[in-house]
Protein backbone atom coordinates (compact mmCIF):
# COMPACT_ATOMS: atom_id res chain seq x y z
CA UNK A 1 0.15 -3.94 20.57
CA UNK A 2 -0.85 -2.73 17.11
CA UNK A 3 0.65 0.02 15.08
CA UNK A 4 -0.79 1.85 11.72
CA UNK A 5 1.62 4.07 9.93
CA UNK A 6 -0.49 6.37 7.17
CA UNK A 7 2.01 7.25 4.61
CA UNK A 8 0.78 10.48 3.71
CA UNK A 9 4.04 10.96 3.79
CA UNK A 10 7.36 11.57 1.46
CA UNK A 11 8.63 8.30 0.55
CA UNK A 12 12.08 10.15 1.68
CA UNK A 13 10.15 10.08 5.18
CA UNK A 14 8.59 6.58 5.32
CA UNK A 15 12.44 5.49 4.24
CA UNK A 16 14.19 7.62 7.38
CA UNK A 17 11.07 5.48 9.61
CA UNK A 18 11.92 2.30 8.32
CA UNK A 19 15.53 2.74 9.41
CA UNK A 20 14.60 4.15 12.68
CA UNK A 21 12.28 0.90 13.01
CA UNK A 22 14.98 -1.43 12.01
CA UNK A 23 17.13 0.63 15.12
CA UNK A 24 14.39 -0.50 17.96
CA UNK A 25 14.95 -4.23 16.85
CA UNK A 26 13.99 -5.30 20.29
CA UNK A 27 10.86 -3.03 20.43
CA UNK A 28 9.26 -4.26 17.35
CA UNK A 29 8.67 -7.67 18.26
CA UNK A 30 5.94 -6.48 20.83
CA UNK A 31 3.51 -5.50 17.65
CA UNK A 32 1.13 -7.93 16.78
CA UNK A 33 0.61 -6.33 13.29
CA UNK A 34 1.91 -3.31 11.47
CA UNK A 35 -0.25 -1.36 9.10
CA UNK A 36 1.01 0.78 6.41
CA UNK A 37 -1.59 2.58 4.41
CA UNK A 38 -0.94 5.17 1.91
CA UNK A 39 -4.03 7.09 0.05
CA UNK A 40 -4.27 7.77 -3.70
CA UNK A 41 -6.03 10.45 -4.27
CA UNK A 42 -8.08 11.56 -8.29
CA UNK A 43 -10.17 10.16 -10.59
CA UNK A 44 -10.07 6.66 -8.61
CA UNK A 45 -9.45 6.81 -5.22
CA UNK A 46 -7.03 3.91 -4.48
CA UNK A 47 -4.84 2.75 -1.22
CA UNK A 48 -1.34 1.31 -1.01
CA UNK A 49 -2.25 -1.26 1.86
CA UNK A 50 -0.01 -3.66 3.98
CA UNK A 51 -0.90 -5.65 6.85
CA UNK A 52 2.81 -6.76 8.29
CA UNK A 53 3.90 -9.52 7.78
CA UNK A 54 1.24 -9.96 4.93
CA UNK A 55 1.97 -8.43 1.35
CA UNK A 56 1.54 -4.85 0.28
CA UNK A 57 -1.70 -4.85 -1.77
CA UNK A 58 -2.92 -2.20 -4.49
CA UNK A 59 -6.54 -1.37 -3.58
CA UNK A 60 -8.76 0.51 -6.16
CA UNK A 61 -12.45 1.95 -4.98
CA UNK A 62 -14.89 0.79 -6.31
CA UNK A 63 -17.17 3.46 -6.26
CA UNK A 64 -19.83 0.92 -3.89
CA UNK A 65 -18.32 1.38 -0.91
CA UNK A 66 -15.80 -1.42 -0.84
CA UNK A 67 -12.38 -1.88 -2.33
CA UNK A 68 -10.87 -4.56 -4.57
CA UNK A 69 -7.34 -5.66 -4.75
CA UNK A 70 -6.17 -5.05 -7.82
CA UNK A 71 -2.19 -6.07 -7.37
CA UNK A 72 -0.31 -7.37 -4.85
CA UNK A 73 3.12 -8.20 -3.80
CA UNK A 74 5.58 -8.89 -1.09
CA UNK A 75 7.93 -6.04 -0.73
CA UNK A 76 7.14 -2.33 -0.98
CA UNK A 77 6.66 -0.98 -4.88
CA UNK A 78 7.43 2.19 -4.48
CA UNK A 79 5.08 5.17 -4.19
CA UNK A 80 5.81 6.34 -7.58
CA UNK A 81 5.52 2.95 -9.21
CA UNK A 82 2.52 2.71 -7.91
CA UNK A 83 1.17 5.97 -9.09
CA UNK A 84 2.86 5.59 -12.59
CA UNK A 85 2.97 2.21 -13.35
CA UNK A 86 0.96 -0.29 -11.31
CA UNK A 87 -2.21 1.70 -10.71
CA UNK A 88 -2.22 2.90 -14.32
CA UNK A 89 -1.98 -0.21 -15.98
CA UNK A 90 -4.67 -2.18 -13.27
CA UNK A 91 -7.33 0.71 -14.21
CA UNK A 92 -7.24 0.10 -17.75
CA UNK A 93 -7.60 -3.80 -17.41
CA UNK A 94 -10.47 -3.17 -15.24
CA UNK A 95 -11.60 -0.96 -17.73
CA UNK A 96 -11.37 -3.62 -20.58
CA UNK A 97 -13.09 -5.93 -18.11
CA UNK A 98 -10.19 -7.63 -17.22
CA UNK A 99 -9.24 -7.83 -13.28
CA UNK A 100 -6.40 -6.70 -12.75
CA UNK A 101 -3.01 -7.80 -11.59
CA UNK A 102 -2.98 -10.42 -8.38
């Protein structure tokens, strides 16, 4: 059994589903993976990306139909980090040719 959660949602919402997830301890088990995807939308479409149990990954368009990782980490940043912080800063290192952060 899969299940995808798309967190076009308010991170006061994704919060109130985590608990409620953490409540059906004995139903959770029967998923094979979780997905948690959460669009960015502007200049530079990006995606806030998390195969359970894997890490929650920073994905940035890249304007050829594919997406690169451009940070990555093992427990959830934060929808506003993200927008504020983590995507900023990966843009501009792509932008100075760097990679970004892995």
């Amino acid at each position: 059994m899969r299940c995808l959660i798309h967190a076009q949602l308010t991170s006061t919402y994704v919060a109130r589903l985590v608990q409620e997830l953490g409540v059906l301890r004995e139903f959770t088990p029967k998923f094979e993976q979780v997905y948690f995807i959460h669009n960015f939308k502007g200049s530079t479409p990006a995606v806030l990306f998390r195969a359970y149990p894997g890490p929650f990954q920073v994905l940035v368009n890249t304007g050829e139909g594919g997406f690169v990782c451009v940070h990555s980490q093992d427990t959830f940043p934060g929808l506003r980090a993200v927008a504020v912080d983590i995507l900023p800063k990966a843009l501009a290192a792509r932008r100075a040719g760097g990679r970004g952060s892995a």
